[in-house]
N, C-alpha and C. Protein backbone atom coordinates (compact mmCIF):
# COMPACT_ATOMS: atom_id res chain seq x y z
N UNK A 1 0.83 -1.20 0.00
CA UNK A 1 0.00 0.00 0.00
C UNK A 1 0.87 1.25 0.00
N UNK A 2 2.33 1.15 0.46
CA UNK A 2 2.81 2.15 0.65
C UNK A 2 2.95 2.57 -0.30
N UNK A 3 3.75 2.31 -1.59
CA UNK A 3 4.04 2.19 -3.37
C UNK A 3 3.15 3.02 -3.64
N UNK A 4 1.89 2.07 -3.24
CA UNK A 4 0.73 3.10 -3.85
C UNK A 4 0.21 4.73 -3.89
N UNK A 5 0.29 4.37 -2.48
CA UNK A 5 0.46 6.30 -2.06
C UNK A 5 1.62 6.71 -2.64
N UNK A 6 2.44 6.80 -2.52
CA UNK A 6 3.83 7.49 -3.51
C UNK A 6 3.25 7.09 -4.70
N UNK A 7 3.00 6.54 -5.59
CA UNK A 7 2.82 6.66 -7.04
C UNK A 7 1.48 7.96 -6.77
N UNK A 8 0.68 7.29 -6.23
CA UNK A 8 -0.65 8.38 -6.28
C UNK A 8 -0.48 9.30 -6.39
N UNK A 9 0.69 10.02 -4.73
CA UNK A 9 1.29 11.32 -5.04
C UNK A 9 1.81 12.07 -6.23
N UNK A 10 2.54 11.06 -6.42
CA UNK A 10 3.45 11.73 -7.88
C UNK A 10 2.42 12.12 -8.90
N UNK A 11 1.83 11.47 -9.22
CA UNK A 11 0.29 11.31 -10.25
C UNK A 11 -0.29 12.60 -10.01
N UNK A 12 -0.58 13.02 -8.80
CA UNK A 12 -1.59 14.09 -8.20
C UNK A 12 -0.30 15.14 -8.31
N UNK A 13 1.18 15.30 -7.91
CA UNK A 13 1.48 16.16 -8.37
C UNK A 13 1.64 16.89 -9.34
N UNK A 14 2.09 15.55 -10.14
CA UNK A 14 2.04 15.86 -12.02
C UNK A 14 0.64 16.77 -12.68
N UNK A 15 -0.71 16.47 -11.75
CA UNK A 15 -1.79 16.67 -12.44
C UNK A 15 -1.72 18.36 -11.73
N UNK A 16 -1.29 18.70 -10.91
CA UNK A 16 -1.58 20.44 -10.36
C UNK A 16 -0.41 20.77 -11.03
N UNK A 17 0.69 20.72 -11.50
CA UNK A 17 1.77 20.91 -12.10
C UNK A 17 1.50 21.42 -13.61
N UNK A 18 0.51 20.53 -14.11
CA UNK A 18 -0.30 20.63 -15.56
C UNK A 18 -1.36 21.60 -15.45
N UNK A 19 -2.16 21.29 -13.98
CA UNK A 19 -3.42 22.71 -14.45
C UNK A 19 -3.12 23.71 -13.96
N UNK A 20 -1.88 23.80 -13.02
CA UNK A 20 -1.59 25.48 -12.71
C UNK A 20 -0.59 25.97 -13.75
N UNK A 21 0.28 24.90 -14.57
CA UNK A 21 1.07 25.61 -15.98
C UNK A 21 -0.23 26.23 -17.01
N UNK A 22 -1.08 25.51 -17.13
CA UNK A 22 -1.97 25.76 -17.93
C UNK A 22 -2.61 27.38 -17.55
N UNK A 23 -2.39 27.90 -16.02
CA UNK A 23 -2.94 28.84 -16.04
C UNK A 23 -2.11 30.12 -15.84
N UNK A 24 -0.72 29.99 -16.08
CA UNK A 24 0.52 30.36 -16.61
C UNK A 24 0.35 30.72 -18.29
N UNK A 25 0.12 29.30 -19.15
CA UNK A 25 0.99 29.70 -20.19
C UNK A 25 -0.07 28.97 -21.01
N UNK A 26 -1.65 29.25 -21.08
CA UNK A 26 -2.52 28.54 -21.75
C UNK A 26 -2.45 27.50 -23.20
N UNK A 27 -2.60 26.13 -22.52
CA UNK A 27 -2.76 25.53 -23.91
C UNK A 27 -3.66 26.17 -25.23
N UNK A 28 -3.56 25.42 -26.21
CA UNK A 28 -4.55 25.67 -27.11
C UNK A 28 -5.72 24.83 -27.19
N UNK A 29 -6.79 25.48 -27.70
CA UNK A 29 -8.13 24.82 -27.98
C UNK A 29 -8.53 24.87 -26.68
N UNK A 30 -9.38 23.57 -26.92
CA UNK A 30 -10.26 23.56 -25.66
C UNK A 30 -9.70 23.16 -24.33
N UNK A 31 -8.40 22.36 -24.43
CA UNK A 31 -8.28 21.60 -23.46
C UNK A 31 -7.78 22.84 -22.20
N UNK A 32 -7.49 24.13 -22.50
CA UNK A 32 -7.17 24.96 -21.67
C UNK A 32 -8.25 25.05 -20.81
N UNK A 33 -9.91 25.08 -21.64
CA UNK A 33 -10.99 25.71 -20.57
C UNK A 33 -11.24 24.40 -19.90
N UNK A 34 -10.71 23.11 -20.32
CA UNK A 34 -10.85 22.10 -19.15
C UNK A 34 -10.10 21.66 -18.13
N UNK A 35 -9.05 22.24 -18.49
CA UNK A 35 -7.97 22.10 -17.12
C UNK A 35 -8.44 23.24 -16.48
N UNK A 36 -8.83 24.47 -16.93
CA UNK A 36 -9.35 25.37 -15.97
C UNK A 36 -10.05 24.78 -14.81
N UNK A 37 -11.37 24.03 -15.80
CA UNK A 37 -12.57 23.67 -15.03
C UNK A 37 -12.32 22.68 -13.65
N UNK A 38 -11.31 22.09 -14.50
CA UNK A 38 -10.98 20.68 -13.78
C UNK A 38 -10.02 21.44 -12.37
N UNK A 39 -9.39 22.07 -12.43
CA UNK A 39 -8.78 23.17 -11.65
C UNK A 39 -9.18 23.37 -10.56
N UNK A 40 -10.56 24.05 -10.82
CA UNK A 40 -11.65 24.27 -10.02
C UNK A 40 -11.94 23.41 -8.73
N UNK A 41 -12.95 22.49 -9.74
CA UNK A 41 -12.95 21.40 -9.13
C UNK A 41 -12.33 20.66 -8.07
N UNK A 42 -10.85 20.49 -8.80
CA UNK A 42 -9.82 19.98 -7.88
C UNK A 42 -10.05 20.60 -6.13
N UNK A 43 -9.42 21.85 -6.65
CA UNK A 43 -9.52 22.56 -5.78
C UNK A 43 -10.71 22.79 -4.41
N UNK A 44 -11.48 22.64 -5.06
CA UNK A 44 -12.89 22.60 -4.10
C UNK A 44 -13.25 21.16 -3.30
N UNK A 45 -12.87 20.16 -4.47
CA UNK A 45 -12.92 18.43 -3.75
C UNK A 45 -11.89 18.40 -2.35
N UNK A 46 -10.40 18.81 -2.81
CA UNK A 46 -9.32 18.58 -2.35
C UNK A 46 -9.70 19.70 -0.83
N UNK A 47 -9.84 20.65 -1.07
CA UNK A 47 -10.69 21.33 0.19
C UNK A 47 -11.69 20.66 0.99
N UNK A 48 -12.54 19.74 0.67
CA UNK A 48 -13.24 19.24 1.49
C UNK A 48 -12.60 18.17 1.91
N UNK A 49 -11.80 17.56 1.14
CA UNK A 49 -10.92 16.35 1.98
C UNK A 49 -9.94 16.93 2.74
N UNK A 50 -9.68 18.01 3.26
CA UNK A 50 -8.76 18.98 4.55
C UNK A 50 -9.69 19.08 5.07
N UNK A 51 -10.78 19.33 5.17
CA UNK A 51 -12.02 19.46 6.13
C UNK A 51 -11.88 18.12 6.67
N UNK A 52 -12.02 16.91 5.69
CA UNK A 52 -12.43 15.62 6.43
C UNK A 52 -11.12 15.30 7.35
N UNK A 53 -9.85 15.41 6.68
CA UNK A 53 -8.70 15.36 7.36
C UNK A 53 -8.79 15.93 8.71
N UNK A 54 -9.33 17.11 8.91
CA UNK A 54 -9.19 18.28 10.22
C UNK A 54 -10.45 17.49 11.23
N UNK A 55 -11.40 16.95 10.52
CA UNK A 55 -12.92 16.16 11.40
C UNK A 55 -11.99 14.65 11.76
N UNK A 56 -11.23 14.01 11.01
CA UNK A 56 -10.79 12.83 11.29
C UNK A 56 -9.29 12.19 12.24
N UNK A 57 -8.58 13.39 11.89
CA UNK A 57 -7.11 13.37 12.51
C UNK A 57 -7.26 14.34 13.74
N UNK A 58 -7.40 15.36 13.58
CA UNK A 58 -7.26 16.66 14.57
C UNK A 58 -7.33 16.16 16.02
N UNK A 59 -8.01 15.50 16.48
CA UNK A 59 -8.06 14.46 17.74
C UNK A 59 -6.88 13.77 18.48
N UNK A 60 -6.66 12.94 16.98
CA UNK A 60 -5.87 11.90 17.35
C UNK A 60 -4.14 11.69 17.12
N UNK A 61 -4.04 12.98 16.50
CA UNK A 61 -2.49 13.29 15.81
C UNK A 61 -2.28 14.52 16.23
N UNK A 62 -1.61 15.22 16.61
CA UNK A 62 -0.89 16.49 16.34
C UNK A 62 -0.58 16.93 15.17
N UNK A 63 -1.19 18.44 14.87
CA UNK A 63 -1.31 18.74 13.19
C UNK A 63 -0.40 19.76 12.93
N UNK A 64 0.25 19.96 12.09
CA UNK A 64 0.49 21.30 12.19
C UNK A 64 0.61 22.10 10.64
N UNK A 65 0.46 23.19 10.35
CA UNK A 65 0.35 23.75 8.73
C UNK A 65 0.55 23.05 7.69
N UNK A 66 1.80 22.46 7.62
CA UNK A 66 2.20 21.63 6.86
C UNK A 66 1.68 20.36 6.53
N UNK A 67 1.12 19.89 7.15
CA UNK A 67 -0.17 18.78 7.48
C UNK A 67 -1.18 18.82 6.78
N UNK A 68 -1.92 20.34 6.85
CA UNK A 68 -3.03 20.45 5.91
C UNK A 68 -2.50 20.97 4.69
N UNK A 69 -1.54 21.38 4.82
CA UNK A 69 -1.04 21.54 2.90
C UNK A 69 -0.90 20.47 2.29
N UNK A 70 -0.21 19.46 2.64
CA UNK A 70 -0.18 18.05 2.47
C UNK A 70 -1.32 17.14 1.96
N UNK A 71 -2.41 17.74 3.19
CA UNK A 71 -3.49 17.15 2.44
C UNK A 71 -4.70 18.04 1.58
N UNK A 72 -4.36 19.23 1.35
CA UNK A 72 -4.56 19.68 0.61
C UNK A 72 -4.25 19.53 -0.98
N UNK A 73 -3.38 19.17 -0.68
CA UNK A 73 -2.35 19.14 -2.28
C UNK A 73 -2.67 17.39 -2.97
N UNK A 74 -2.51 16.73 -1.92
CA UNK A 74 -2.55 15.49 -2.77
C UNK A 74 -4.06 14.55 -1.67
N UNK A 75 -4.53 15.20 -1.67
CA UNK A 75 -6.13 14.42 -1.51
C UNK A 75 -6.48 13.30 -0.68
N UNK A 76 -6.79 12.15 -0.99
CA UNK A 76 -7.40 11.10 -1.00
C UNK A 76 -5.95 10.23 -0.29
N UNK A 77 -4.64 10.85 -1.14
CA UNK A 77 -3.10 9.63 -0.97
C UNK A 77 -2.86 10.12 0.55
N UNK A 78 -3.17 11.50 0.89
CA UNK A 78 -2.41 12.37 2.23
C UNK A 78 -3.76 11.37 3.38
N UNK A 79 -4.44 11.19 3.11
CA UNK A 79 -5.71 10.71 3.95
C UNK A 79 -5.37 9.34 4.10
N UNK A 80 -5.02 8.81 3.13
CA UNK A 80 -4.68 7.50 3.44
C UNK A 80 -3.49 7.00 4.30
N UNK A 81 -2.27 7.82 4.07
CA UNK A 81 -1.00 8.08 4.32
C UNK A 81 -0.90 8.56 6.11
N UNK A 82 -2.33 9.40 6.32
CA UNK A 82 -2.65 9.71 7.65
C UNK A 82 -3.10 8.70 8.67
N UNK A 83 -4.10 7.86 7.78
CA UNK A 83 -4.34 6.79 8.06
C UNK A 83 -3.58 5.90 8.86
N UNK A 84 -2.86 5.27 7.87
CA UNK A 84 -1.66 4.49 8.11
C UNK A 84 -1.10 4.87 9.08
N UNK A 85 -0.13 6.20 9.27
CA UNK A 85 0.45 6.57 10.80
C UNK A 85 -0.24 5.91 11.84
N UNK A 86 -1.79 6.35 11.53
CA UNK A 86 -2.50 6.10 13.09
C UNK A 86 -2.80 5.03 13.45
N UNK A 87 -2.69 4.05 11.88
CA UNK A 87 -2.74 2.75 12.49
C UNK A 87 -1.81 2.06 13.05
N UNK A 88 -0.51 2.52 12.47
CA UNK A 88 0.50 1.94 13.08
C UNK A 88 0.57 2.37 14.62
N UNK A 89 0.08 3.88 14.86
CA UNK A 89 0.52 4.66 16.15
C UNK A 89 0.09 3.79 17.22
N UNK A 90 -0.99 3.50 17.05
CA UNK A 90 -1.82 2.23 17.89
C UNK A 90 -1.98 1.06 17.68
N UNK A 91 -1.49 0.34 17.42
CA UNK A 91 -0.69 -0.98 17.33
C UNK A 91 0.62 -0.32 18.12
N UNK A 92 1.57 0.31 17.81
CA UNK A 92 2.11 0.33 18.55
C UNK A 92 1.82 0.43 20.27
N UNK A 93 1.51 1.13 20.65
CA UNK A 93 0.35 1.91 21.70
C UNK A 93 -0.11 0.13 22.23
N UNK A 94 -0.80 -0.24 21.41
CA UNK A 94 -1.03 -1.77 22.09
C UNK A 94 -0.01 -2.92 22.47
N UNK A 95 0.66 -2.64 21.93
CA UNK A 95 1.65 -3.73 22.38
C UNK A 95 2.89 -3.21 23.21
N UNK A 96 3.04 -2.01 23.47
CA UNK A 96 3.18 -1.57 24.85
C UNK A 96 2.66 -2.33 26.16
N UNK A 97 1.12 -2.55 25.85
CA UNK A 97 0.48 -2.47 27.24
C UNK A 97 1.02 -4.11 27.58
């Protein structure tokens, strides 16, 4: 699973890399007003998954700026990736006791 998140990342970086060049140095035709759109979008999804991040972690992790940029930027992989910490954090945490 780990692979996965790092490829994901890279994937999700490559893709804001493409729609914020695009709003730099506009392609031609149409595909400019769809990376716009898609832009958008992004942006607004990827915002509500920092919301879910801030409702789901904020508790149980210590957060700090860099945290929600993180999961701001790469979505769904930073959530999962958060995940994981906490599962490991507790498992660890259990086999302590």
């Amino acid at each position: 699973m780990n692979m996965s998140i790092i490829i994901g990342k890279l994937v999700t970086a490559f893709a804001w890399l493409l729609m914020l060049f695009n709003l730099l140095h506009p392609f031609d035709g149409n595909i400019a007003i769809i990376l716009n759109i898609l832009l958008g979008v992004t942006a607004i999804m990827h915002g509500l998954q920092t919301l879910i991040f801030h409702t789901l972690f904020s508790q149980a992790l210590p957060l700090r700026a860099k945290d929600y940029i993180n999961a701001f930027v790469f979505g769904v992989f930073a959530l999962l990736d958060y995940r994981q910490r906490l599962l490991k954090r507790s498992s660890d945490a259990s086999r302590k006791r």
